[in-house]
PDB file of N, CA and C in Angstrom:
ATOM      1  N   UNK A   1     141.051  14.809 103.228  1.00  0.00           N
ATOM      2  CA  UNK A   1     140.405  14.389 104.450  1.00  0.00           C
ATOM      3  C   UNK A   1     141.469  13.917 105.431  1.00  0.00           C
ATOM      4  N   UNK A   2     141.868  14.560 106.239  1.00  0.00           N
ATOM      5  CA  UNK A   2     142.808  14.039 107.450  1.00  0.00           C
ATOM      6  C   UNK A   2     142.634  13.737 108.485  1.00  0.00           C
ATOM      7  N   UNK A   3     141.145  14.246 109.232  1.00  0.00           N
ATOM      8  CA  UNK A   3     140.528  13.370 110.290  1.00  0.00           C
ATOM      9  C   UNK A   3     139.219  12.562 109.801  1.00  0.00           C
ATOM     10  N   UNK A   4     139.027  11.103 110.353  1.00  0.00           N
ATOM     11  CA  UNK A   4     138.431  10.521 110.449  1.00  0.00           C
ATOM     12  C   UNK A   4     137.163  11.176 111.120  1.00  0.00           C
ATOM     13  N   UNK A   5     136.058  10.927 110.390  1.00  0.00           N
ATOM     14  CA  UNK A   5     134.157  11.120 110.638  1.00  0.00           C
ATOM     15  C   UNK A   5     133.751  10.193 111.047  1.00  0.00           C
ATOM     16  N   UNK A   6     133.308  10.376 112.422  1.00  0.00           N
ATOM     17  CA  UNK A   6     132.000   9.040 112.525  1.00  0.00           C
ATOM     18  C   UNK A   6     130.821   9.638 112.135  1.00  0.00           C
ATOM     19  N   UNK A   7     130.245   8.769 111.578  1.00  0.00           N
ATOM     20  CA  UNK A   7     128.959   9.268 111.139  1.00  0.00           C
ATOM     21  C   UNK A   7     127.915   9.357 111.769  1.00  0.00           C
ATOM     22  N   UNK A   8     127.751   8.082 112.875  1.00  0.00           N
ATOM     23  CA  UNK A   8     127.275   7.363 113.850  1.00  0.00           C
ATOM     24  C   UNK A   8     127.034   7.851 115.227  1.00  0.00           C
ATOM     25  N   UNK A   9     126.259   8.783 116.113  1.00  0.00           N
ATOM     26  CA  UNK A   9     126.966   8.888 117.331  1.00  0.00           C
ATOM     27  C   UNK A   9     126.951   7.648 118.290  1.00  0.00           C
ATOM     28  N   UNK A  10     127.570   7.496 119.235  1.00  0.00           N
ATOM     29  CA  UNK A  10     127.679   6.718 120.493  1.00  0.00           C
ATOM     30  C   UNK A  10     128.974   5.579 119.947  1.00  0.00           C
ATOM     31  N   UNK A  11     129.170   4.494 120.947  1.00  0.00           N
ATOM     32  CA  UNK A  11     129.901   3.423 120.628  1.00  0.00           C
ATOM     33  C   UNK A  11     130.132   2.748 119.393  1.00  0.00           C
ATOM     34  N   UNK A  12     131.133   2.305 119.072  1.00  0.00           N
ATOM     35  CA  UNK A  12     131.007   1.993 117.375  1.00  0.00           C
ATOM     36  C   UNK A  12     130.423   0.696 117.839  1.00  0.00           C
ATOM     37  N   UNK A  13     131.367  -0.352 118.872  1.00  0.00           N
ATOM     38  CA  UNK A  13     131.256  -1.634 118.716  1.00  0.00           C
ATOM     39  C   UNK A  13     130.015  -1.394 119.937  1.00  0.00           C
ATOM     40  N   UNK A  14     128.826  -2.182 119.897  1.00  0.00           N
ATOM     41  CA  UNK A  14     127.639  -2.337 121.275  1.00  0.00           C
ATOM     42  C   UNK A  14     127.417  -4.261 121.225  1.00  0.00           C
ATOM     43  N   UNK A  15     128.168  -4.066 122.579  1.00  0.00           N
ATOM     44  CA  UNK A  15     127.953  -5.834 123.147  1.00  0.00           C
ATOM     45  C   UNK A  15     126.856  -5.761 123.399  1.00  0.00           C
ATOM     46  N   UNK A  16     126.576  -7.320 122.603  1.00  0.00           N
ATOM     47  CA  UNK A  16     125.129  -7.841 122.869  1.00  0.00           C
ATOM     48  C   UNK A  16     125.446  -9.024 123.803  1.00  0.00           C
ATOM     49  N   UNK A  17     124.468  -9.528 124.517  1.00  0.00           N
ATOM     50  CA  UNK A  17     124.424 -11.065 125.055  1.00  0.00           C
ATOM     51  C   UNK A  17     123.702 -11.869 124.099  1.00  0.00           C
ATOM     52  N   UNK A  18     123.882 -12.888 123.989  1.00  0.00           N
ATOM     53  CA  UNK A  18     123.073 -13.748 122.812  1.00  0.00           C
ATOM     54  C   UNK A  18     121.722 -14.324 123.694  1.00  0.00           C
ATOM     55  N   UNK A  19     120.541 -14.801 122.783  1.00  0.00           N
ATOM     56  CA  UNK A  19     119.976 -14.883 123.559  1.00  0.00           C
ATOM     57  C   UNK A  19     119.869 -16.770 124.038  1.00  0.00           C
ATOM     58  N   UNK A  20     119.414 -16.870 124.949  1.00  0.00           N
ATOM     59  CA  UNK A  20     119.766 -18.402 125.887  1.00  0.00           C
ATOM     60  C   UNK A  20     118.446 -18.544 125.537  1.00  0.00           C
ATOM     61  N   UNK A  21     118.054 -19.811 125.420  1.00  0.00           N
ATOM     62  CA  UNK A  21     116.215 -20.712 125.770  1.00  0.00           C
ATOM     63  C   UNK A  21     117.146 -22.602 125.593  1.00  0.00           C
ATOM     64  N   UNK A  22     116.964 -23.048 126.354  1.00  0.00           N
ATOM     65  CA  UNK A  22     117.067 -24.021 126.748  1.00  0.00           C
ATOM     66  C   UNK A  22     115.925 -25.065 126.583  1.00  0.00           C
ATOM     67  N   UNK A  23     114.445 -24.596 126.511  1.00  0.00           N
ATOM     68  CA  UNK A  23     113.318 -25.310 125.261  1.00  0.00           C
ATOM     69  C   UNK A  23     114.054 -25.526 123.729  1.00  0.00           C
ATOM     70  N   UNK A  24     114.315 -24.067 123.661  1.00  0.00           N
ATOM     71  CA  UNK A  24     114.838 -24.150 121.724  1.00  0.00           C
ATOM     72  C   UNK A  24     116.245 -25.475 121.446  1.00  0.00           C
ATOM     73  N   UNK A  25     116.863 -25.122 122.511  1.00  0.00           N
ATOM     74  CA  UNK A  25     117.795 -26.229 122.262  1.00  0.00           C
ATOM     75  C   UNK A  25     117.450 -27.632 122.495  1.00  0.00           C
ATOM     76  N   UNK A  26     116.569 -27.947 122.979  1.00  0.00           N
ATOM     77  CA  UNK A  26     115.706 -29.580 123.575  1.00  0.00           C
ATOM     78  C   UNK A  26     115.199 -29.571 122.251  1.00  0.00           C
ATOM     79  N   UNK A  27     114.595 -28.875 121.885  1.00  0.00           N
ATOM     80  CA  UNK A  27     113.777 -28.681 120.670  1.00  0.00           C
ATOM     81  C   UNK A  27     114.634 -29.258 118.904  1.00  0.00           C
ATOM     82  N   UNK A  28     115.781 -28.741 119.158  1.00  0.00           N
ATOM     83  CA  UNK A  28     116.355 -28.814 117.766  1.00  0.00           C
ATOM     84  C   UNK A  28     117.403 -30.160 117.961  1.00  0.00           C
ATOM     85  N   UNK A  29     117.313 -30.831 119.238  1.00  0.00           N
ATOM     86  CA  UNK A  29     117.770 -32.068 119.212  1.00  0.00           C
ATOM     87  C   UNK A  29     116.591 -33.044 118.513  1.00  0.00           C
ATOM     88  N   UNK A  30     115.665 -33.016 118.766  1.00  0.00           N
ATOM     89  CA  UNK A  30     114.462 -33.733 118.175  1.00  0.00           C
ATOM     90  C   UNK A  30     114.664 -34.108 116.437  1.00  0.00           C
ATOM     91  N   UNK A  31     115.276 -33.383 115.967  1.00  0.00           N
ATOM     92  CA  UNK A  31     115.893 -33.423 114.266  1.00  0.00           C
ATOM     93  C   UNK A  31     116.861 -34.108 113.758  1.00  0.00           C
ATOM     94  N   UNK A  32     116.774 -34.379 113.154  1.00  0.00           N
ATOM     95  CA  UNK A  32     118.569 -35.763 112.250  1.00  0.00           C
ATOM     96  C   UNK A  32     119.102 -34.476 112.285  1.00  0.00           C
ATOM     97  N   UNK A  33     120.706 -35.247 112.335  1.00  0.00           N
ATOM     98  CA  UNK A  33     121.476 -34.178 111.976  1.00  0.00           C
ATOM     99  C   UNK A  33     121.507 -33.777 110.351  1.00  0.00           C
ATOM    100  N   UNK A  34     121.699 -32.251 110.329  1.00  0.00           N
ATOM    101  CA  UNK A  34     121.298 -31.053 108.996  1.00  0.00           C
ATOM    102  C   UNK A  34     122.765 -31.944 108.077  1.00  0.00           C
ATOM    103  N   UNK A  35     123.750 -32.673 108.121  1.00  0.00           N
ATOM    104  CA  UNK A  35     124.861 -33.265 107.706  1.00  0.00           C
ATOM    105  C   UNK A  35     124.697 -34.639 107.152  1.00  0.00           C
ATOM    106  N   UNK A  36     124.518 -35.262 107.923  1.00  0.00           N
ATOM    107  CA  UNK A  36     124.311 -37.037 107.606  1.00  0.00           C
ATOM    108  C   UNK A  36     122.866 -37.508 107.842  1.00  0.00           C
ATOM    109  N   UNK A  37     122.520 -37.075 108.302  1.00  0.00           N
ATOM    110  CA  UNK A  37     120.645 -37.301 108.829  1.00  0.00           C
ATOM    111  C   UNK A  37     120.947 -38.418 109.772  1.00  0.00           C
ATOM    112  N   UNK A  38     121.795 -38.616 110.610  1.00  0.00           N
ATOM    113  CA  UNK A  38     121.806 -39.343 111.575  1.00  0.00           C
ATOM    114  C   UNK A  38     120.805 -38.781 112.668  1.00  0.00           C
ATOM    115  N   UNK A  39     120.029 -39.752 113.042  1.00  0.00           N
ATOM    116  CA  UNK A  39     119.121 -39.911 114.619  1.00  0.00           C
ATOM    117  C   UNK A  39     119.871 -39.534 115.978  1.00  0.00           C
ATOM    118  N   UNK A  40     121.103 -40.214 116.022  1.00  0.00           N
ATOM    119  CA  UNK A  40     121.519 -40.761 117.349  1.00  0.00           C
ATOM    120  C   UNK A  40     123.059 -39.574 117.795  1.00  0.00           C
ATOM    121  N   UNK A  41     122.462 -39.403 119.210  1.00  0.00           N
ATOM    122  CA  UNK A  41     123.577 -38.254 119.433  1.00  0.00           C
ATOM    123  C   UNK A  41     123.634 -36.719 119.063  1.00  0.00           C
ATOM    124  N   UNK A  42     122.204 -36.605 118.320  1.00  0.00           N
ATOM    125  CA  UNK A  42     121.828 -34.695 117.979  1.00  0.00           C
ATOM    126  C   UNK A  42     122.044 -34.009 118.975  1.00  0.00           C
ATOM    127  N   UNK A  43     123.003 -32.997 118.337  1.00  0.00           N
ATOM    128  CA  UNK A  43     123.368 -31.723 118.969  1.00  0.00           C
ATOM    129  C   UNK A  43     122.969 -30.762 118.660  1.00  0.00           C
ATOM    130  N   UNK A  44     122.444 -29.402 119.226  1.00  0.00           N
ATOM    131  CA  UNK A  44     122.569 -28.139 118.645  1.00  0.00           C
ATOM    132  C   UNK A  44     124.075 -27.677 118.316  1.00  0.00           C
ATOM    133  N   UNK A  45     124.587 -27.494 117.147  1.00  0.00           N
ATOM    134  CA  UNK A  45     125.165 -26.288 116.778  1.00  0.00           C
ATOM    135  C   UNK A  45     125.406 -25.460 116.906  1.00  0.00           C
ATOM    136  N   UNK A  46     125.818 -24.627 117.656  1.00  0.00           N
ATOM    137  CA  UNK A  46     126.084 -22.897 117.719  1.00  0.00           C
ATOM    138  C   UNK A  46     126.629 -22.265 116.283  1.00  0.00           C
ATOM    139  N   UNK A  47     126.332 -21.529 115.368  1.00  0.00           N
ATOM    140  CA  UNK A  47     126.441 -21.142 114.366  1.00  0.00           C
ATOM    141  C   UNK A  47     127.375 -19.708 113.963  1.00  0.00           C
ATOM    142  N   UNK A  48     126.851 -18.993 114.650  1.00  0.00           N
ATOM    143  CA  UNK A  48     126.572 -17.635 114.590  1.00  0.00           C
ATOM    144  C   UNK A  48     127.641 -17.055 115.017  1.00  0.00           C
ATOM    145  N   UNK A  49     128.460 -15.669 115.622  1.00  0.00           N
ATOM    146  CA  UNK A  49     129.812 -15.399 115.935  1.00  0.00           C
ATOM    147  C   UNK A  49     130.220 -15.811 117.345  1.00  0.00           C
ATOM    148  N   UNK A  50     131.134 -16.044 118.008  1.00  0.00           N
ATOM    149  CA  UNK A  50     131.330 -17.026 118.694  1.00  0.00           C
ATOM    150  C   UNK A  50     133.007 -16.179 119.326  1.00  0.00           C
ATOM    151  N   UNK A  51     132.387 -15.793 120.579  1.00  0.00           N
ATOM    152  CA  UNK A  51     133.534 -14.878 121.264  1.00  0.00           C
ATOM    153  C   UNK A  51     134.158 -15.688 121.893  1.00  0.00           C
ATOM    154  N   UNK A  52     135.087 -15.395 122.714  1.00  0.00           N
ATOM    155  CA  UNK A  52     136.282 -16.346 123.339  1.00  0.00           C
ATOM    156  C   UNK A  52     135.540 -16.898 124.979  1.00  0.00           C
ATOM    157  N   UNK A  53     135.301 -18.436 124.696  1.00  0.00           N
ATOM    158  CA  UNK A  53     134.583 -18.916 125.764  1.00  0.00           C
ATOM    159  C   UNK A  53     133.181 -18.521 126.064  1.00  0.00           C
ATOM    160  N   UNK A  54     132.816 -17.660 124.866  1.00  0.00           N
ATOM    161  CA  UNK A  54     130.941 -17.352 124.839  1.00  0.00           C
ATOM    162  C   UNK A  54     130.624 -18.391 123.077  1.00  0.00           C
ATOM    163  N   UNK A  55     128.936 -18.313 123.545  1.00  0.00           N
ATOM    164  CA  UNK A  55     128.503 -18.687 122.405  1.00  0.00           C
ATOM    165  C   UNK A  55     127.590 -18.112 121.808  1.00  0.00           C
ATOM    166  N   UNK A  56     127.364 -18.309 120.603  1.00  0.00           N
ATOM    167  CA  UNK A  56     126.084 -17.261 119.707  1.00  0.00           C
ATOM    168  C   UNK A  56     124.893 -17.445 120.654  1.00  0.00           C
ATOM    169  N   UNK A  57     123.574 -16.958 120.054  1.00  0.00           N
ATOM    170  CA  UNK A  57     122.754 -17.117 120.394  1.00  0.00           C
ATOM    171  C   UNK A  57     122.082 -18.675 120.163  1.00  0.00           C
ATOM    172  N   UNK A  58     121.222 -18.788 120.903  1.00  0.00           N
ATOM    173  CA  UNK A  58     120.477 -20.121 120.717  1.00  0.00           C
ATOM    174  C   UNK A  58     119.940 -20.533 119.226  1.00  0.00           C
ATOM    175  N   UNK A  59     119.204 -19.425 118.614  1.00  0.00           N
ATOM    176  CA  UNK A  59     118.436 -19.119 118.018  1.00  0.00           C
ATOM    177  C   UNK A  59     119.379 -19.487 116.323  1.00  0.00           C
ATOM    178  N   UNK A  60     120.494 -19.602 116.676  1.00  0.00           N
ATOM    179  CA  UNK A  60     121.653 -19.786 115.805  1.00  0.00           C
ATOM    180  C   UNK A  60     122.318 -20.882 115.444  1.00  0.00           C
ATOM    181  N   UNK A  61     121.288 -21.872 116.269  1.00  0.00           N
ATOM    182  CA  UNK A  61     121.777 -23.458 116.336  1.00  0.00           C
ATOM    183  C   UNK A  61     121.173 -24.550 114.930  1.00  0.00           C
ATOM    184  N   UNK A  62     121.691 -25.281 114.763  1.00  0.00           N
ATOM    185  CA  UNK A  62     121.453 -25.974 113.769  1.00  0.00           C
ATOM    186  C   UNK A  62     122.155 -27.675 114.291  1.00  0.00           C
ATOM    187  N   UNK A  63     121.085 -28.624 114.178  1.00  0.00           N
ATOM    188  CA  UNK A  63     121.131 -29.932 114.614  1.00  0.00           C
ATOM    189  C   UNK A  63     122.547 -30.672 113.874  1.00  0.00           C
ATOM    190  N   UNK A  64     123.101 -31.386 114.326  1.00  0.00           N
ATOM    191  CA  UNK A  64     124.426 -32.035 113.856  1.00  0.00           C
ATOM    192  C   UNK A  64     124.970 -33.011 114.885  1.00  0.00           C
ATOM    193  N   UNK A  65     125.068 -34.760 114.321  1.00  0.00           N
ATOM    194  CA  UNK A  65     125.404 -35.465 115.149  1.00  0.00           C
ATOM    195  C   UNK A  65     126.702 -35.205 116.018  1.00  0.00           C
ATOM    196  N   UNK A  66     126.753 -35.304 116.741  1.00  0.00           N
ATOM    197  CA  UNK A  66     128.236 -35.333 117.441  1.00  0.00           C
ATOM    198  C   UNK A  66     129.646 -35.192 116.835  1.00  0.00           C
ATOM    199  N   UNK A  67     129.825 -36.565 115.876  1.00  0.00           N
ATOM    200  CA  UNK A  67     130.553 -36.350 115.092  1.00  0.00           C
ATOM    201  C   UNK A  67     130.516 -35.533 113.752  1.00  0.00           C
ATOM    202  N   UNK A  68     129.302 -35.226 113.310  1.00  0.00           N
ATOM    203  CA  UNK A  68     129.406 -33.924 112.301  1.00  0.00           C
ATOM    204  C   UNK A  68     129.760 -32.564 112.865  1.00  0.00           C
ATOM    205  N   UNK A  69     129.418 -31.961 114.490  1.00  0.00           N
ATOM    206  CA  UNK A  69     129.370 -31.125 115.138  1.00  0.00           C
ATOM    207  C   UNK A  69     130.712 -31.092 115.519  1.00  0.00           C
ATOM    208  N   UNK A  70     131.432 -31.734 115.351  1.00  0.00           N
ATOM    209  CA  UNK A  70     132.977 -31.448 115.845  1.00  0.00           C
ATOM    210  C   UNK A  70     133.468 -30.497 114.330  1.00  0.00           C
ATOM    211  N   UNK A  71     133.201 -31.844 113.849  1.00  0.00           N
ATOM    212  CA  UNK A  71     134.275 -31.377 112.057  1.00  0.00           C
ATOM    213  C   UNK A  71     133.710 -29.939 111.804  1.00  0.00           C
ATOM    214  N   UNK A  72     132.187 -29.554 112.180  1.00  0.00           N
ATOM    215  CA  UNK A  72     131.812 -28.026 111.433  1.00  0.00           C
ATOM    216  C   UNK A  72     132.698 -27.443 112.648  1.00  0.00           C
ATOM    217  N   UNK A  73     132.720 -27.880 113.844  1.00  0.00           N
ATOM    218  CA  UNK A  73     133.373 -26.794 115.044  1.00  0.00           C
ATOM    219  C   UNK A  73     134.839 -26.714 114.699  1.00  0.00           C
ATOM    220  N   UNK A  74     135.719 -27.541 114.144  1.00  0.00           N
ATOM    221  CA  UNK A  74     136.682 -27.175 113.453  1.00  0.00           C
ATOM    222  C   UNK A  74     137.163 -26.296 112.290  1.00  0.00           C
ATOM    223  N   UNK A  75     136.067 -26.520 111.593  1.00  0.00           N
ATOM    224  CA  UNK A  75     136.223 -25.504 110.022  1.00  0.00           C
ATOM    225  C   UNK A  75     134.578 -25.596 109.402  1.00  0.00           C
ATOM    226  N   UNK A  76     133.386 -24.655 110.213  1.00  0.00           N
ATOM    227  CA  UNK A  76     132.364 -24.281 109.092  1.00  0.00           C
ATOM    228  C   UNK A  76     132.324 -24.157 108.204  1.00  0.00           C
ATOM    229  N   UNK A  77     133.070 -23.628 107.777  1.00  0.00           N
ATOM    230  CA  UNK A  77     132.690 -22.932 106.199  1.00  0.00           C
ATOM    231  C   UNK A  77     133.276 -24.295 105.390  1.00  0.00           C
ATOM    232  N   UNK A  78     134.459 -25.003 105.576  1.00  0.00           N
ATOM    233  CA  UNK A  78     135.054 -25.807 104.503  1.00  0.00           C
ATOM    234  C   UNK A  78     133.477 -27.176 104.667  1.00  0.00           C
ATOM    235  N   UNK A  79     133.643 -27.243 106.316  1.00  0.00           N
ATOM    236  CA  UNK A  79     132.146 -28.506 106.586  1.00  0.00           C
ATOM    237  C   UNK A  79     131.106 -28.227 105.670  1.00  0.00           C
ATOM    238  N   UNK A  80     130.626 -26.834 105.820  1.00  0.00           N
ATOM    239  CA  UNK A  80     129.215 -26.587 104.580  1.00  0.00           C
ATOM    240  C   UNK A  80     129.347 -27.007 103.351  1.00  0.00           C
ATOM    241  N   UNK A  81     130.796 -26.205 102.608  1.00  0.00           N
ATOM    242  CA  UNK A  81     131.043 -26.757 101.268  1.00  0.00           C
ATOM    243  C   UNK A  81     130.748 -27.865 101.383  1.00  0.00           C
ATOM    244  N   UNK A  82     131.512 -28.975 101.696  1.00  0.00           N
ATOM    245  CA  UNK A  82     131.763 -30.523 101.453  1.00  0.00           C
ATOM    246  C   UNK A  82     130.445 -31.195 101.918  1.00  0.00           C
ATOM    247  N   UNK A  83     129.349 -30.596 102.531  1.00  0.00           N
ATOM    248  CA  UNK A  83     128.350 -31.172 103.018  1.00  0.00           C
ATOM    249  C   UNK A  83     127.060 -30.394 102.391  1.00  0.00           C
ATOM    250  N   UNK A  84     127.380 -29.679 101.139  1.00  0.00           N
ATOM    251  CA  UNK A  84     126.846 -28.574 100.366  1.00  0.00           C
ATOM    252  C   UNK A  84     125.326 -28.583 101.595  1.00  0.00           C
ATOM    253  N   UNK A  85     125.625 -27.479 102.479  1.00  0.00           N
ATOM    254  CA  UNK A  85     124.872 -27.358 103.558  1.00  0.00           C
ATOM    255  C   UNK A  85     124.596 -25.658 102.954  1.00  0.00           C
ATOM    256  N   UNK A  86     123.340 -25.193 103.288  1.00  0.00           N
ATOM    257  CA  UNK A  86     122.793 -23.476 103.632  1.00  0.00           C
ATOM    258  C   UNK A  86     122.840 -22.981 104.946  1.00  0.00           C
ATOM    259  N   UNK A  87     123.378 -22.700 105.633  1.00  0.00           N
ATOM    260  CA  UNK A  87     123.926 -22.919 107.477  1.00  0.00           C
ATOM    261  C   UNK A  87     122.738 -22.058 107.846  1.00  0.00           C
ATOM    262  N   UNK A  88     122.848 -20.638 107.008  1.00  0.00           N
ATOM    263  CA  UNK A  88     122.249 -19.350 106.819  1.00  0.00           C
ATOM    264  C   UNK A  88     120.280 -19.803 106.939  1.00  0.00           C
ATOM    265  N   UNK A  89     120.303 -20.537 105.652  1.00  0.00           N
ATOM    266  CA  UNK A  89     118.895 -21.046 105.152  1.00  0.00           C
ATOM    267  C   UNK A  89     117.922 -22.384 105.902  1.00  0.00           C
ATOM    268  N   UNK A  90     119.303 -23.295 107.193  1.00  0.00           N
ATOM    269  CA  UNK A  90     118.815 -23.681 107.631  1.00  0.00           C
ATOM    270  C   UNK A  90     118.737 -23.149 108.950  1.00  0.00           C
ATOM    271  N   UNK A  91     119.283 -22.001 109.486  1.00  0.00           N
ATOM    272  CA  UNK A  91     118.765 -21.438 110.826  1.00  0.00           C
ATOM    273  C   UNK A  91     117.336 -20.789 110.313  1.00  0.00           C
ATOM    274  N   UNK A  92     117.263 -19.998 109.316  1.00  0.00           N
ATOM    275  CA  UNK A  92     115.850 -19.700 109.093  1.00  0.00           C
ATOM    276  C   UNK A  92     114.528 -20.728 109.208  1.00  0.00           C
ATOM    277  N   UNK A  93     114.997 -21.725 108.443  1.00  0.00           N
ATOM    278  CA  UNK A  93     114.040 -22.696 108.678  1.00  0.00           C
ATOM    279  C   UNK A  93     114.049 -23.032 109.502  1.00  0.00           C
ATOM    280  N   UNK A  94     114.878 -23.219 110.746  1.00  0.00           N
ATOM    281  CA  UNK A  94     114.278 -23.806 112.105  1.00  0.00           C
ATOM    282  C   UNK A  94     113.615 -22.900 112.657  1.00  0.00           C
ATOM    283  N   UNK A  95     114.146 -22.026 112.840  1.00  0.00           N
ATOM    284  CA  UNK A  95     112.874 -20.914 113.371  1.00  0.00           C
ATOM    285  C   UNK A  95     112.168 -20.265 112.710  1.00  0.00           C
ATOM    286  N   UNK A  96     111.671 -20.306 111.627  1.00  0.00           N
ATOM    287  CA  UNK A  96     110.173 -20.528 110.868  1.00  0.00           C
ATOM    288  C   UNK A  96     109.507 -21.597 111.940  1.00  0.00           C
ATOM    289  N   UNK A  97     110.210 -22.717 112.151  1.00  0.00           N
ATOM    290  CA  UNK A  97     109.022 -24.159 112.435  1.00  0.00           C
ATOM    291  C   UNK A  97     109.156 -23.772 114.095  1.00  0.00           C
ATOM    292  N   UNK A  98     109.917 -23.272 114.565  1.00  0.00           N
ATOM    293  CA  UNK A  98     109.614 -22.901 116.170  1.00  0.00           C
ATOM    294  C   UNK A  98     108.811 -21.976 116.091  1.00  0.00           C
ATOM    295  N   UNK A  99     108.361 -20.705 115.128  1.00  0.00           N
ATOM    296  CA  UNK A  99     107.646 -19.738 115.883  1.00  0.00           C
ATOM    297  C   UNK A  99     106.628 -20.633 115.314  1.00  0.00           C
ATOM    298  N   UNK A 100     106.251 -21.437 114.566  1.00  0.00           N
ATOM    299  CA  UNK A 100     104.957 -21.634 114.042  1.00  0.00           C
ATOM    300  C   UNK A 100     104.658 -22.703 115.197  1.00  0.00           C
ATOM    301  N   UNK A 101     105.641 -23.026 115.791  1.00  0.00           N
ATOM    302  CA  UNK A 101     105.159 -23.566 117.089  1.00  0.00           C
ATOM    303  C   UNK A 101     104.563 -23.509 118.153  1.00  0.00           C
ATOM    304  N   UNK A 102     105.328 -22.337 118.890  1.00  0.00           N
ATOM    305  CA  UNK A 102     105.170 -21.014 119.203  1.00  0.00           C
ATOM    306  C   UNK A 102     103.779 -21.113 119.364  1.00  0.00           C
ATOM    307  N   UNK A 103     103.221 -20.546 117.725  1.00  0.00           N
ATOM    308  CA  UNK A 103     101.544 -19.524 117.607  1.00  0.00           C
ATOM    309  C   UNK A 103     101.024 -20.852 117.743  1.00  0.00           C
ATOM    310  N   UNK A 104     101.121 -22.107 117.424  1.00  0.00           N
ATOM    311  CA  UNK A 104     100.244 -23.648 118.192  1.00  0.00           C
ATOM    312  C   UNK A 104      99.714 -23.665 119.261  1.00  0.00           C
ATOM    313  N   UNK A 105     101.229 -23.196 120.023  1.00  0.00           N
ATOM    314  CA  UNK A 105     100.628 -23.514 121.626  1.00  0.00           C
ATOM    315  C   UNK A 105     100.320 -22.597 122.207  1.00  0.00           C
ATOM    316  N   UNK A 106     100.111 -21.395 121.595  1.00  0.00           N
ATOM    317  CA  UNK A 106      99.760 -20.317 122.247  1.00  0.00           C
ATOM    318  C   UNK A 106      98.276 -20.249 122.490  1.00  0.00           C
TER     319      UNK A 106
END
């Protein structure tokens, strides 16, 4: 095999925009932080892949006091270990409890 096959037609890489809601983020301050269960100072999280001066989607956020939200913004993956956190299992669960929100107020 000496030339490379795409298998795929069109663009390999397709930019997405993440998506923004500014409810969802008001929303997931309302929660202790997913780290220490601290009250005071909840942040959303940005989780998810994280381009140069962009951020994931909203939808990708996960609550974390200020000071827990730095240390994961420094090193996620080592923060989860040491805070034996599911980063994965708790974005699902927040939005499980937003859409079931969602179909409430609908």
């Amino acid at each position: 095999m000496d030339t490379a096959t795409q298998i795929r037609t069109g663009p390999i890489y397709k930019a997405t925009r993440p998506e923004r809601n500014a409810r969802y983020r008001q929303w997931i301050k309302r929660f202790a932080c997913a780290a220490c269960e601290s009250t005071r100072l909840v942040d959303p999280a940005h989780s998810g892949n994280h381009g140069l001066g962009s951020k994931s989607s909203e939808f990708s956020c996960v609550p974390f006091c200020m000071a827990c939200h730095d240390l994961f913004d420094a090193d996620p993956r080592g923060f989860a270990v040491r805070n034996n956190l599911d980063v994965a299992g708790l974005i699902l669960k927040f939005n499980g409890l937003w859409e079931e929100r969602l179909r409430r107020t609908a």
